[in-house]
C-alpha atoms as a PDB file:
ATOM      1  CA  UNK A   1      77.643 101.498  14.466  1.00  0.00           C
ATOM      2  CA  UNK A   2      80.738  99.999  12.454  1.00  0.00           C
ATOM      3  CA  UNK A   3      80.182 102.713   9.799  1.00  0.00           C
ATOM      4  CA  UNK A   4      80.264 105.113  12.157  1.00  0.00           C
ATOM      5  CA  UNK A   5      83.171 103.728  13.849  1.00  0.00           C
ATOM      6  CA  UNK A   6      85.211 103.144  10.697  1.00  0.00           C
ATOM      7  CA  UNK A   7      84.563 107.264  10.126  1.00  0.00           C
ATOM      8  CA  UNK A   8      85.816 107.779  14.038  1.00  0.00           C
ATOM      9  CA  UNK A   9      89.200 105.443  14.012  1.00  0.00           C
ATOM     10  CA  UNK A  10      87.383 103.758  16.949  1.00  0.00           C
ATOM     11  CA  UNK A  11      86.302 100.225  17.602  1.00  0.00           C
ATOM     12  CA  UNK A  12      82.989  99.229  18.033  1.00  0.00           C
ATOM     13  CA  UNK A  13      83.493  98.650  21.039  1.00  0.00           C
ATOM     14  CA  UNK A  14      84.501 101.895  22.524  1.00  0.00           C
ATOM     15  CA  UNK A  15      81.462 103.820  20.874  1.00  0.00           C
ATOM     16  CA  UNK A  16      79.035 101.238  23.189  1.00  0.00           C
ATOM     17  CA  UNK A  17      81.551 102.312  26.221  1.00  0.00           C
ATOM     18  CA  UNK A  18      80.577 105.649  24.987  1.00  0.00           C
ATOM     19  CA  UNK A  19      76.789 104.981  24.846  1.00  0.00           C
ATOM     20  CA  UNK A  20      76.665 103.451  28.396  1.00  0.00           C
ATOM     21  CA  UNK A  21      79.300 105.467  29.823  1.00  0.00           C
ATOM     22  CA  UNK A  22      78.415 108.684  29.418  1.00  0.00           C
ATOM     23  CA  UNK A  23      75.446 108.797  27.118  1.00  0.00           C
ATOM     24  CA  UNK A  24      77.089 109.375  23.783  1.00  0.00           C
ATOM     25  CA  UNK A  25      75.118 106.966  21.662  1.00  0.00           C
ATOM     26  CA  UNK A  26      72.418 107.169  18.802  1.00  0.00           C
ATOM     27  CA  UNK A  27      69.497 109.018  19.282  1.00  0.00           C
ATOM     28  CA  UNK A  28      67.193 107.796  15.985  1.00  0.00           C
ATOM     29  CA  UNK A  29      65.055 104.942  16.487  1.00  0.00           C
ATOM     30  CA  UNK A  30      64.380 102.535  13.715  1.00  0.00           C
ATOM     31  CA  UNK A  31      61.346 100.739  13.049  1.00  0.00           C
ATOM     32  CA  UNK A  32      62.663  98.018  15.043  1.00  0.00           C
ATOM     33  CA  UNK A  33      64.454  97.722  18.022  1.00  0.00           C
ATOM     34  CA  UNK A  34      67.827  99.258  16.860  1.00  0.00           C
ATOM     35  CA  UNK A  35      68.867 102.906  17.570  1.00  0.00           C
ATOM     36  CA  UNK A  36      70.533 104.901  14.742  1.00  0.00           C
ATOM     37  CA  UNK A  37      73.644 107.174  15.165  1.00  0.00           C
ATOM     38  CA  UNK A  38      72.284 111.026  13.586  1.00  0.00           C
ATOM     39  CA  UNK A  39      74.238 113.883  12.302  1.00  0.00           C
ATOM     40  CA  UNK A  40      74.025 115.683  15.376  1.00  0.00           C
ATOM     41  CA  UNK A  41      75.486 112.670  17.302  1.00  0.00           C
ATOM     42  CA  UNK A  42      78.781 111.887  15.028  1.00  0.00           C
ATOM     43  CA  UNK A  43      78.844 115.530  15.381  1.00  0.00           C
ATOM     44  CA  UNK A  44      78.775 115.218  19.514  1.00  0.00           C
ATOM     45  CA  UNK A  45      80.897 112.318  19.005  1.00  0.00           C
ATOM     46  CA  UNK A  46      83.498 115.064  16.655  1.00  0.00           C
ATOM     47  CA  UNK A  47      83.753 117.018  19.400  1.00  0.00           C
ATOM     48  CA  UNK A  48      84.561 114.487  22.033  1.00  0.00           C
ATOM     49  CA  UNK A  49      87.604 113.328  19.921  1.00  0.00           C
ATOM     50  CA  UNK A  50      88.467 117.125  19.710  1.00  0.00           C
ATOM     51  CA  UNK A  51      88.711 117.058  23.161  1.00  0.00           C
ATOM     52  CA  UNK A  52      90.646 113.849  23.357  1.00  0.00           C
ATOM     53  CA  UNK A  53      93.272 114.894  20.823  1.00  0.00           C
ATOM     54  CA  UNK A  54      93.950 118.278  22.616  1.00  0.00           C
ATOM     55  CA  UNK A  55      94.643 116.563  26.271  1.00  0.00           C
ATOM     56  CA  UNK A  56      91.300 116.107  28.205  1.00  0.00           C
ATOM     57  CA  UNK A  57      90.620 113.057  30.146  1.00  0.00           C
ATOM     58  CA  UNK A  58      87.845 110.721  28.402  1.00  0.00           C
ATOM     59  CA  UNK A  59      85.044 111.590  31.263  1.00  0.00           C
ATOM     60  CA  UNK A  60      86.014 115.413  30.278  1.00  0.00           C
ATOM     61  CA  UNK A  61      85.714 114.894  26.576  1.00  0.00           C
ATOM     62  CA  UNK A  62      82.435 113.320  27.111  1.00  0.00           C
ATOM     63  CA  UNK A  63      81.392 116.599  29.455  1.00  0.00           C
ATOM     64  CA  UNK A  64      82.596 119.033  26.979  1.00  0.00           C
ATOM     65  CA  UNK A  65      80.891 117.067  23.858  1.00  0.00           C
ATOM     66  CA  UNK A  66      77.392 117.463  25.625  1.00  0.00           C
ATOM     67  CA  UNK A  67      77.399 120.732  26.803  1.00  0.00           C
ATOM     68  CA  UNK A  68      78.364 121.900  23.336  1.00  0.00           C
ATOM     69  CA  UNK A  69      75.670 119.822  21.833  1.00  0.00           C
ATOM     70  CA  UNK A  70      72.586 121.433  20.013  1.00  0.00           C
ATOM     71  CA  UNK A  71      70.103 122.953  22.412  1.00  0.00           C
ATOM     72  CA  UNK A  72      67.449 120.921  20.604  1.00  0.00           C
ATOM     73  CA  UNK A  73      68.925 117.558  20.983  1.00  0.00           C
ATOM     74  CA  UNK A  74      69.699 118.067  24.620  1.00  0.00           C
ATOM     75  CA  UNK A  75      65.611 118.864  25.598  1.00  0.00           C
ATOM     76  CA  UNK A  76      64.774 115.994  23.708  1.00  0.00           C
ATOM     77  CA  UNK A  77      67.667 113.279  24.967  1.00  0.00           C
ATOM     78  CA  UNK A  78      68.631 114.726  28.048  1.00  0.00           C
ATOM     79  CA  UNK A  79      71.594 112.493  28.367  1.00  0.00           C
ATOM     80  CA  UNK A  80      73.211 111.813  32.321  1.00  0.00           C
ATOM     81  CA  UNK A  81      76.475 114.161  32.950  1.00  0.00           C
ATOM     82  CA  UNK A  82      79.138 112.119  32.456  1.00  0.00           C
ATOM     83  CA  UNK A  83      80.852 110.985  35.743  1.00  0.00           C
ATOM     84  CA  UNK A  84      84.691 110.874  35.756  1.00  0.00           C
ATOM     85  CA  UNK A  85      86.438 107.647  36.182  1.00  0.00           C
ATOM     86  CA  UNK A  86      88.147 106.517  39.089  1.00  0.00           C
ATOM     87  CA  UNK A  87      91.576 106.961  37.609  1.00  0.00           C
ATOM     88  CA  UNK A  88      90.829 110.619  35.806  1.00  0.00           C
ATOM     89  CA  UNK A  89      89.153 113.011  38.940  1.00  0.00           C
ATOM     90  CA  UNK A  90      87.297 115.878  37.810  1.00  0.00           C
ATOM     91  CA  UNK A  91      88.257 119.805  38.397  1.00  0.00           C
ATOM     92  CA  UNK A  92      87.094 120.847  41.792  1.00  0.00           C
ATOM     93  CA  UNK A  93      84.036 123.062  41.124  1.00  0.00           C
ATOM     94  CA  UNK A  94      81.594 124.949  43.800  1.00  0.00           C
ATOM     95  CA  UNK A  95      79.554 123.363  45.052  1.00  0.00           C
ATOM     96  CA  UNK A  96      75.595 123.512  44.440  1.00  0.00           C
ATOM     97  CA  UNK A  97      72.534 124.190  46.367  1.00  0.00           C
ATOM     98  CA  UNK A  98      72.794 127.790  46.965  1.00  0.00           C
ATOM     99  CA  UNK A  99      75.852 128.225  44.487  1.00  0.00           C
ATOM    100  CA  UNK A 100      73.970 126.077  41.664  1.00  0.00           C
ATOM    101  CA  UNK A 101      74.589 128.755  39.183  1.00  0.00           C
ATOM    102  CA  UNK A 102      77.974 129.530  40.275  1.00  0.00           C
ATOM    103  CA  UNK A 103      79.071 125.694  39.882  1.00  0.00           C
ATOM    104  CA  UNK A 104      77.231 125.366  36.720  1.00  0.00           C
ATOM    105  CA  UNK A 105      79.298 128.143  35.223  1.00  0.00           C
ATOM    106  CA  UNK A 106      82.421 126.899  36.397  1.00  0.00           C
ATOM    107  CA  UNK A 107      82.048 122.854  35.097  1.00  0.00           C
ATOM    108  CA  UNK A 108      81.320 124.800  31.799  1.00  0.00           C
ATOM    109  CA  UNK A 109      84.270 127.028  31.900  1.00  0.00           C
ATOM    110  CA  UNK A 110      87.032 124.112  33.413  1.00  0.00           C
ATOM    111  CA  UNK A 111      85.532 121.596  30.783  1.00  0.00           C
ATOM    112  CA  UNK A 112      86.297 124.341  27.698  1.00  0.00           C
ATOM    113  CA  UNK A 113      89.806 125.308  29.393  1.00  0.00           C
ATOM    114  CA  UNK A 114      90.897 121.319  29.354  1.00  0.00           C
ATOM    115  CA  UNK A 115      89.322 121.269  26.166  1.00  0.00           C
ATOM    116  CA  UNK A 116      91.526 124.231  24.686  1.00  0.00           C
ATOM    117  CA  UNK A 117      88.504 125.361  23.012  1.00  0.00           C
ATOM    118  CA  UNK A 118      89.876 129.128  23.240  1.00  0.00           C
ATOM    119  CA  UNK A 119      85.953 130.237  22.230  1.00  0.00           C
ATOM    120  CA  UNK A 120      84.196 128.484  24.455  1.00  0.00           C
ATOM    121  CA  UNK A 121      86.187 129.788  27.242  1.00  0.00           C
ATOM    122  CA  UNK A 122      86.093 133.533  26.222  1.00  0.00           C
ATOM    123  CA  UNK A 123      82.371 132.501  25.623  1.00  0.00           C
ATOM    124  CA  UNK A 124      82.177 130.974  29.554  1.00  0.00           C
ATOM    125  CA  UNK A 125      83.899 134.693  31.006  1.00  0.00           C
ATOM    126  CA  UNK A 126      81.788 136.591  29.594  1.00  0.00           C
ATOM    127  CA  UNK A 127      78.488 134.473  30.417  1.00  0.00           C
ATOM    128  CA  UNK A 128      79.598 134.246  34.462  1.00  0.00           C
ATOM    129  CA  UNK A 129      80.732 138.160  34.498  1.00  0.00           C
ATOM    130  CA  UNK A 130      77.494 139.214  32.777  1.00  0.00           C
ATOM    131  CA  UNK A 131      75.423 136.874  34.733  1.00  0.00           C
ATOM    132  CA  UNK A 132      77.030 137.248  38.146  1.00  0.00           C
ATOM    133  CA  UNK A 133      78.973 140.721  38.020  1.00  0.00           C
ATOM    134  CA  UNK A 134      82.938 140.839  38.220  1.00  0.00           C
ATOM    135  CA  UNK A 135      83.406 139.822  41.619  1.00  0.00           C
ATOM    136  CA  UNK A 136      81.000 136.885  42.143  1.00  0.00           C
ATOM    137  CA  UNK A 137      82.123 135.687  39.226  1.00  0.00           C
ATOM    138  CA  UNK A 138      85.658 135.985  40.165  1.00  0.00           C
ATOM    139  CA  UNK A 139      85.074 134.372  43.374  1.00  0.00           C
ATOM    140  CA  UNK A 140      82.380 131.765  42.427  1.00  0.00           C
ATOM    141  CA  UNK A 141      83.351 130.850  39.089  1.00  0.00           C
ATOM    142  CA  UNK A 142      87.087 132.256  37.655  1.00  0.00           C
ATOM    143  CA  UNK A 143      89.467 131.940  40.905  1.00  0.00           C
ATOM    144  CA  UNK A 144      88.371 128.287  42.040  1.00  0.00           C
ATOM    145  CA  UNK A 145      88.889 127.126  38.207  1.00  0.00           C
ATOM    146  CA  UNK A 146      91.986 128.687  38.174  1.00  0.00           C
ATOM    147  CA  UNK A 147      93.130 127.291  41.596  1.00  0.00           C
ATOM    148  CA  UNK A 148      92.140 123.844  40.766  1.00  0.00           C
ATOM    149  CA  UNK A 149      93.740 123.463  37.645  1.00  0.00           C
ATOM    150  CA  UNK A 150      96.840 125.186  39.285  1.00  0.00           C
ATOM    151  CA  UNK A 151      97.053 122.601  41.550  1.00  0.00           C
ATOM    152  CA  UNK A 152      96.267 119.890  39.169  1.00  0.00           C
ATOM    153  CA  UNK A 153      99.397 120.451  37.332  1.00  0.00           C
ATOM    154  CA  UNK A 154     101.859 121.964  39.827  1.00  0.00           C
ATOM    155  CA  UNK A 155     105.176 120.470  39.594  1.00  0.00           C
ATOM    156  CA  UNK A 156     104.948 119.452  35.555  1.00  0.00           C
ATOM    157  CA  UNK A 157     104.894 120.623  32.010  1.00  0.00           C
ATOM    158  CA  UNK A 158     102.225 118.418  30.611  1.00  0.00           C
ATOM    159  CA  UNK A 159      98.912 120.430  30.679  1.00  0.00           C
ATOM    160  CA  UNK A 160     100.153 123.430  32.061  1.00  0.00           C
ATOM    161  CA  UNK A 161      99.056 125.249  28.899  1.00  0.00           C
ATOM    162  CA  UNK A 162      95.523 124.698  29.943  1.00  0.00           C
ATOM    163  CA  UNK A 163      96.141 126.836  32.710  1.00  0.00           C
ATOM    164  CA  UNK A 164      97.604 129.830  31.235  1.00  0.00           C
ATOM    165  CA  UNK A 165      95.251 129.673  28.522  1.00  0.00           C
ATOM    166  CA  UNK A 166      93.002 130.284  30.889  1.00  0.00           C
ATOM    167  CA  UNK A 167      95.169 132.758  32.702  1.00  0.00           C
ATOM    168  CA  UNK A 168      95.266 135.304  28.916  1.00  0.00           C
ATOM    169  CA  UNK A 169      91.244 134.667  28.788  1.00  0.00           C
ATOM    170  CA  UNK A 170      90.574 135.850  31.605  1.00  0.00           C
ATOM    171  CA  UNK A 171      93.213 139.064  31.492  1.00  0.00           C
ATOM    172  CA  UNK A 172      91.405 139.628  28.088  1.00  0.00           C
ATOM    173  CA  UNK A 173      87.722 139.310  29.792  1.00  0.00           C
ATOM    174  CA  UNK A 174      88.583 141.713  32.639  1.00  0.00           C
ATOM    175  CA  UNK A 175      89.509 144.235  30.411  1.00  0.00           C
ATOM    176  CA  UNK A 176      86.950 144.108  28.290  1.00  0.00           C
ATOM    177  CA  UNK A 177      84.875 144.222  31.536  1.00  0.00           C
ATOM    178  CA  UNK A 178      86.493 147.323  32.907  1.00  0.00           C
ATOM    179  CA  UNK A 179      84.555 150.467  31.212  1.00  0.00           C
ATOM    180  CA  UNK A 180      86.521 153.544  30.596  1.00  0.00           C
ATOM    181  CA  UNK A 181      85.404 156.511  32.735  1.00  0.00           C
ATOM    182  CA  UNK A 182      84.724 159.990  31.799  1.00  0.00           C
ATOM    183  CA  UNK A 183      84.191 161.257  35.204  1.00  0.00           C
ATOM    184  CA  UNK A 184      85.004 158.886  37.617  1.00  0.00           C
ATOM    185  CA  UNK A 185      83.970 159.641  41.472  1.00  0.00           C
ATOM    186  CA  UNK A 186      87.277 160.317  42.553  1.00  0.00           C
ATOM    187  CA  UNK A 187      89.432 162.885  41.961  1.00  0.00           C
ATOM    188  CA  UNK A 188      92.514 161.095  42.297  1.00  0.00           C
ATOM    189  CA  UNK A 189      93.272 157.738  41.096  1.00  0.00           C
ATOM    190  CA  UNK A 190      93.534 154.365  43.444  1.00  0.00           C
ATOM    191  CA  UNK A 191      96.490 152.744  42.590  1.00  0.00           C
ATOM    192  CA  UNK A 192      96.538 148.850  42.309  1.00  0.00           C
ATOM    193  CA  UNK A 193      99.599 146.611  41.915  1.00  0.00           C
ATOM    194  CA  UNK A 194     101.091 143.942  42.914  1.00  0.00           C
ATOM    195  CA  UNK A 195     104.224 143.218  45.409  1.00  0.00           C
ATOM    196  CA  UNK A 196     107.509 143.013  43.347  1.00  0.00           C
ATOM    197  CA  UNK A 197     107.569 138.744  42.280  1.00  0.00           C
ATOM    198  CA  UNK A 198     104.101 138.217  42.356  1.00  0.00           C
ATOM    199  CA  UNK A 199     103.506 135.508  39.934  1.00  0.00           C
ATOM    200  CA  UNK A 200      99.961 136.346  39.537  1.00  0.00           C
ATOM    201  CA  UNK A 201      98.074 139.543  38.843  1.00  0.00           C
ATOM    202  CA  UNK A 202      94.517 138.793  37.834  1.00  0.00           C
ATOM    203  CA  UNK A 203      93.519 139.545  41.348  1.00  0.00           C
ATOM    204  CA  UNK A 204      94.356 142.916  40.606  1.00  0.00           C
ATOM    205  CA  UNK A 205      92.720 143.314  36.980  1.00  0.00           C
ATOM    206  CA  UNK A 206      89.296 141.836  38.826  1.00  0.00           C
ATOM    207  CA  UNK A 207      89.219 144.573  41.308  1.00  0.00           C
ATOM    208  CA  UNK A 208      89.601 147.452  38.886  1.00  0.00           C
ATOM    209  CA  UNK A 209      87.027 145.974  36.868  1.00  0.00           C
ATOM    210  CA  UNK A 210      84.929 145.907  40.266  1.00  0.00           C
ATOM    211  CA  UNK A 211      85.827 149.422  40.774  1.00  0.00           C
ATOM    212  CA  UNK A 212      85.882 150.878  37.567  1.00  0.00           C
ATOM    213  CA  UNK A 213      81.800 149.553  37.426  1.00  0.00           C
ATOM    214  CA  UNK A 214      81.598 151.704  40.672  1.00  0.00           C
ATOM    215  CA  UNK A 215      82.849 154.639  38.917  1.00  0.00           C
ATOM    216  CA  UNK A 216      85.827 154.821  40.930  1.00  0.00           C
ATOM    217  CA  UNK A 217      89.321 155.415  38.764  1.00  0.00           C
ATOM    218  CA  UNK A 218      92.076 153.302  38.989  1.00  0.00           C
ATOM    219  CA  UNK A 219      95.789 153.286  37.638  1.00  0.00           C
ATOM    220  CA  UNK A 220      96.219 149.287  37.499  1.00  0.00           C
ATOM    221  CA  UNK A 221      99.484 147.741  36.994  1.00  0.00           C
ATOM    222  CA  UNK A 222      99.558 144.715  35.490  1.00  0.00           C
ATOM    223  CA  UNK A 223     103.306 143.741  35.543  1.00  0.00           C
ATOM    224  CA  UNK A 224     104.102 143.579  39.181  1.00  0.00           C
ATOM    225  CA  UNK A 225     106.389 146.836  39.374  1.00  0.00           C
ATOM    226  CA  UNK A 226     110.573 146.773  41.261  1.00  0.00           C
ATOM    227  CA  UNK A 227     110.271 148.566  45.127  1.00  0.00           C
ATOM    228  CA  UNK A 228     112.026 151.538  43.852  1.00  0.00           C
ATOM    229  CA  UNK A 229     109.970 151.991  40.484  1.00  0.00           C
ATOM    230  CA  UNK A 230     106.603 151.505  42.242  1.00  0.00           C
ATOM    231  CA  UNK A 231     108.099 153.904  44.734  1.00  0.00           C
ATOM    232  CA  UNK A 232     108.628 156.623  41.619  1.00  0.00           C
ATOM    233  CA  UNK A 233     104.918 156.021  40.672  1.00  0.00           C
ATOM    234  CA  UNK A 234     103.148 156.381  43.894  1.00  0.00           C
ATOM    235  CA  UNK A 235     105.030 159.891  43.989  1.00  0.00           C
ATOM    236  CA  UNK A 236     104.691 160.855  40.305  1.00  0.00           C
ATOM    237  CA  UNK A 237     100.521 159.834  40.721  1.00  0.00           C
ATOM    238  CA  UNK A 238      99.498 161.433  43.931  1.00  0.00           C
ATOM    239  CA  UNK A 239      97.316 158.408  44.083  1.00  0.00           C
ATOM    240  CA  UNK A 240      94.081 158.644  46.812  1.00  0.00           C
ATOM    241  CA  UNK A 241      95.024 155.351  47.542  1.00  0.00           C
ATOM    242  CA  UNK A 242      97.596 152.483  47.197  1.00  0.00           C
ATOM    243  CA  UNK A 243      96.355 148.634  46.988  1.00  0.00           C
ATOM    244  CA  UNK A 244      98.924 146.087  47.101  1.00  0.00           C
ATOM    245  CA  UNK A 245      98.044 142.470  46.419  1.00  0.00           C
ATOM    246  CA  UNK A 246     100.330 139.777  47.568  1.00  0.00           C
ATOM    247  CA  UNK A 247      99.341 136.283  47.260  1.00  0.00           C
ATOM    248  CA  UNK A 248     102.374 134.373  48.581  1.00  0.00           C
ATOM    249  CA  UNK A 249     103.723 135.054  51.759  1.00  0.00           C
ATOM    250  CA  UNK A 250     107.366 134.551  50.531  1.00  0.00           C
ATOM    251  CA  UNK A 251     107.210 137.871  48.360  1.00  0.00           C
ATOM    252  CA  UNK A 252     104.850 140.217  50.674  1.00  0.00           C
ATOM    253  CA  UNK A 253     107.068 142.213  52.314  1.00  0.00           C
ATOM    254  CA  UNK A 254     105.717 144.844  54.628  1.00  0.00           C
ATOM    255  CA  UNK A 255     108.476 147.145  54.549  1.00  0.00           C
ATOM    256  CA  UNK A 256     107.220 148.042  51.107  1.00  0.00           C
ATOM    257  CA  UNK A 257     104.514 149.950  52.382  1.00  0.00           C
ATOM    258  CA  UNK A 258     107.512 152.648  53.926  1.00  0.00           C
ATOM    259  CA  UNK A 259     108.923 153.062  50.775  1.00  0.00           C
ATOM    260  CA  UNK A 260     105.770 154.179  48.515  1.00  0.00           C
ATOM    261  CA  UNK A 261     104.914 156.678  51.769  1.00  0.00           C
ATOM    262  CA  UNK A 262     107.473 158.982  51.459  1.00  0.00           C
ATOM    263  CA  UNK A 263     107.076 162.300  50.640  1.00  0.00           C
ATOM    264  CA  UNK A 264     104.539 165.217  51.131  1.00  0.00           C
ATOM    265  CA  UNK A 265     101.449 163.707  49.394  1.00  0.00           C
ATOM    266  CA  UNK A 266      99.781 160.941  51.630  1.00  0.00           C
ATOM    267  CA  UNK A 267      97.808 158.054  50.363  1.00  0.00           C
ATOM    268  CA  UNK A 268      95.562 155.284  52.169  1.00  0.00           C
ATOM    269  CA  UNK A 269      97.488 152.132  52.396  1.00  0.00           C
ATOM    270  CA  UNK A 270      95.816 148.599  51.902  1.00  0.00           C
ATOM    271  CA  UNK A 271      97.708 145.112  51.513  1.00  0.00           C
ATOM    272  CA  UNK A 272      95.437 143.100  49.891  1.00  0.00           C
ATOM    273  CA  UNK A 273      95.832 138.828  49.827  1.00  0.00           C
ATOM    274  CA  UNK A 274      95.938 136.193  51.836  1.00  0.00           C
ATOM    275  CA  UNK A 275     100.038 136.614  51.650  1.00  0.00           C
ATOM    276  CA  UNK A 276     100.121 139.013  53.913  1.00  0.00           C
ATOM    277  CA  UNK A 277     101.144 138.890  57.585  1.00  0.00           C
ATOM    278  CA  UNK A 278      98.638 140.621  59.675  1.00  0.00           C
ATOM    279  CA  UNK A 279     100.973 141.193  62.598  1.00  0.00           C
ATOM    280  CA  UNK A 280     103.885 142.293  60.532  1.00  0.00           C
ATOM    281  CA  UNK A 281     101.743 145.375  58.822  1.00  0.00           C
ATOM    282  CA  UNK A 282     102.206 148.727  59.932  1.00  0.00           C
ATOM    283  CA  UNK A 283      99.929 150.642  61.710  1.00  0.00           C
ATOM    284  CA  UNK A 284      98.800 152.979  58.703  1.00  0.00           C
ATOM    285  CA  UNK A 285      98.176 149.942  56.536  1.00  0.00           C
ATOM    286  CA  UNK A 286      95.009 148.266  56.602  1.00  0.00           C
ATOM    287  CA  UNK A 287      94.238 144.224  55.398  1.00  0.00           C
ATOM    288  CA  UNK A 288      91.735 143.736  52.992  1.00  0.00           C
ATOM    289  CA  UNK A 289      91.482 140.212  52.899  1.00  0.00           C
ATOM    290  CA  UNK A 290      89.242 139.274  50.006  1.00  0.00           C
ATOM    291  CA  UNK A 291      88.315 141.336  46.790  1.00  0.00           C
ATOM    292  CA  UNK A 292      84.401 142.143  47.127  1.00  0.00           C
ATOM    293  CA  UNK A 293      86.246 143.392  51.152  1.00  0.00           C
ATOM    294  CA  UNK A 294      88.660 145.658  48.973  1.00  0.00           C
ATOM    295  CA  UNK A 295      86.101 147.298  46.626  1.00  0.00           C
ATOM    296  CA  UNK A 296      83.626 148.002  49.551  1.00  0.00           C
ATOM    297  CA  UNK A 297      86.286 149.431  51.470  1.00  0.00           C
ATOM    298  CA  UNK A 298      87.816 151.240  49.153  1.00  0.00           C
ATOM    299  CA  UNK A 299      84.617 152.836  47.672  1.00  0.00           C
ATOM    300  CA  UNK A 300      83.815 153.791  51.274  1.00  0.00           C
ATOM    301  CA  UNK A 301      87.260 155.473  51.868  1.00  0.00           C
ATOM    302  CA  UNK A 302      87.161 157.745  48.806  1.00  0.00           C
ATOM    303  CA  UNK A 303      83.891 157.983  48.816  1.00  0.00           C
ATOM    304  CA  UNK A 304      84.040 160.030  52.222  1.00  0.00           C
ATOM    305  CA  UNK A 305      87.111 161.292  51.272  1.00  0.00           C
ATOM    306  CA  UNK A 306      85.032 163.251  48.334  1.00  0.00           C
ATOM    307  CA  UNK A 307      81.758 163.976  49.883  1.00  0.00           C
END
C-alpha cells in the first residue's frame, strides 16, 4: 500500500478510506492474509484522481473510476456503488424500478459529464439514444441530467463548464441522430425554432431528430431567430407547420404567433414548452406540452394533411 501510495501523492491513509469507502482497494490475494493492489486497480485508482483533478466530488470520482473499470474485474469483484457523502449530494437521476435502464444510463452519463471525460459522455448519448430512441432518451436520460446539473450550479462560475460540456455533446449527438431524408412524408417542411431569447434550444434539435426518424422534414433553427426575421422565414418557407418552443415564461410571448401568420400561405401553429401560457394562446395555436406530445401530434397533422 505505501508503494502504491508514494506513486498516487496520497497517504496511506486515504487509499484505506478508499478501500472501505467506496470499494477501491486491492483485489490480489497473497498467500497470507494480505490483499495486493493489481494493475487494473492503480489503474481504477488513475482514473479516480482524473476525476478529482478535473472538479468531481470524491463519492463521484469513486463512481466514475468503477464504471470505467475493466468488464472483467467488475464480474469478478463486484465492488458496492459508491454512496455520496453527506456534504457532496449526488446528481438527481430517475428513479428505478420501471425506469431501471433509464436511471442506469443517466448515473453513467452525469458521472462522465462531472468527470469532463468528453468520450465517455459522447460514448453515454449515443448508448441511451440507440438503446432507448431519441425521445425516451431525451426525457429519461439527457433532460433530467441536464436539469440537475443546471440547478446544481445556478448562480456561479465554478463547474458551470460541466454543464455546457454537456450542453455541445448532446447538440453534437442529436445531429448525428437526425438522418438526412431523401423523400420525407411531407411535402412541405415543419418548421421548429425557438421564441426570440430562449437560452436553450436542445429541445428543439431532439424533436427533429424524433421527426426526422419518422420521415417527416424539418427546417430546425438552432439559434433562436429576432420576431421579424423568423417572421421573413415562415413566409420565404411556406412551412406545413410552425413549432415554437419556449421554455421560460418571461420570453414566450404569444403575440408572436400573429406575426409569423401573415400572409396568403397558412401554416399549423404549435407553442411547444412548459413557458407557455395556456390562456394567453390564440385560438389557432395549439399547446404541445411535452416532446414525444409534439412528434405524435405533429406526425398526425401532416400526416392527414398528405393522405
Amino acid at each position: 500500500m505505501a508503494s502504491v501510495a508514494r506513486r498516487l501523492g496520497v497517504a496511506p491513509s486515504t487509499l484505506r478510506t478508499w478501500d472501505r469507502r467506496y470499494g477501491l482497494g486491492p483485489s490480489r490475494h497473497t498467500d497470507g492474509r494480505h490483499r495486493r493492489y493489481g494493475s487494473s486497480d492503480i489503474g481504477r485508482l488513475e482514473l479516480m484522481q482524473r476525476a478529482l483533478l478535473r472538479g468531481a466530488s470524491t463519492a463521484e470520482a469513486a463512481r466514475y473510476a468503477l464504471e470505467h473499470m475493466p468488464r472483467a474485474v467488475v464480474d469478478e469483484l463486484t465492488p458496492p456503488a459508491p454512496a455520496p457523502e453527506e456534504d457532496e449530494p449526488a446528481v438527481p437521476t430517475p428513479d428505478d424500478g420501471d425506469h431501471e435502464v433509464p436511471s442506469r444510463l443517466a448515473r453513467r452519463l452525469s458521472t462522465a459529464a462531472l468527470a469532463m471525460d468528453v468520450g465517455a459522455v459522447q460514448r453515454m448519448l449515443a448508448d441511451a439514444i440507440g438503446e432507448l430512441g431519441v425521445l425516451a432518451a431525451w426525457s429519461g436520460v439527457i433532460d433530467p441530467v441536464l436539469t440537475a446539473l443546471g440547478a446544481r450550479w445556478r448562480g456561479v462560475s465554478a463547474g458551470a463548464e460541466v454543464e455546457y460540456l454537456l450542453a455541445e455533446c448532446v447538440y453534437a449527438s442529436l445531429v448525428r441522430a437526425t438522418p438526412v431524408l431523401d423523400q420525407p412524408r411531407n411535402q412541405r417542411p415543419v418548421m421548429l425554432g425557438c421564441v426570440p431569447e430562449e437560452r436553450d434550444s436542445t429541445p428543439a434539435y431532439a424533436l427533429a431528430a424524433a421527426l426526422a426518424g419518422r420521415r417527416i422534414g424539418t427546417q430546425l433553427f438552432g439559434v433562436p431567430l429576432p420576431a421579424e426575421v423568423l417572421a421573413v422565414a415562415v413566409r420565404r418557407s411556406a412551412p406545413a407547420a410552425v413549432v415554437l418552443w419556449a421554455h421560460r415564461r418571461a420570453v414566450a410571448d404569444p403575440r408572436l404567433f400573429a406575426r409569423v401568420s401573415r400572409g396568403r400561405q397558412r401554416s399549423r401553429l404549435f407553442a411547444c414548452g412548459p413557458g407557455w401560457d395556456p390562456a394567453a394562446l390564440p385560438d389557432k395555436v395549439e399547446l404541445l406540452v411535452d416532446l414525444p406530445t409534439a412528434a405524435d401530434r405533429v406526425e398526425h397533422v401532416l400526416v392527414g394533411a398528405t393522405g
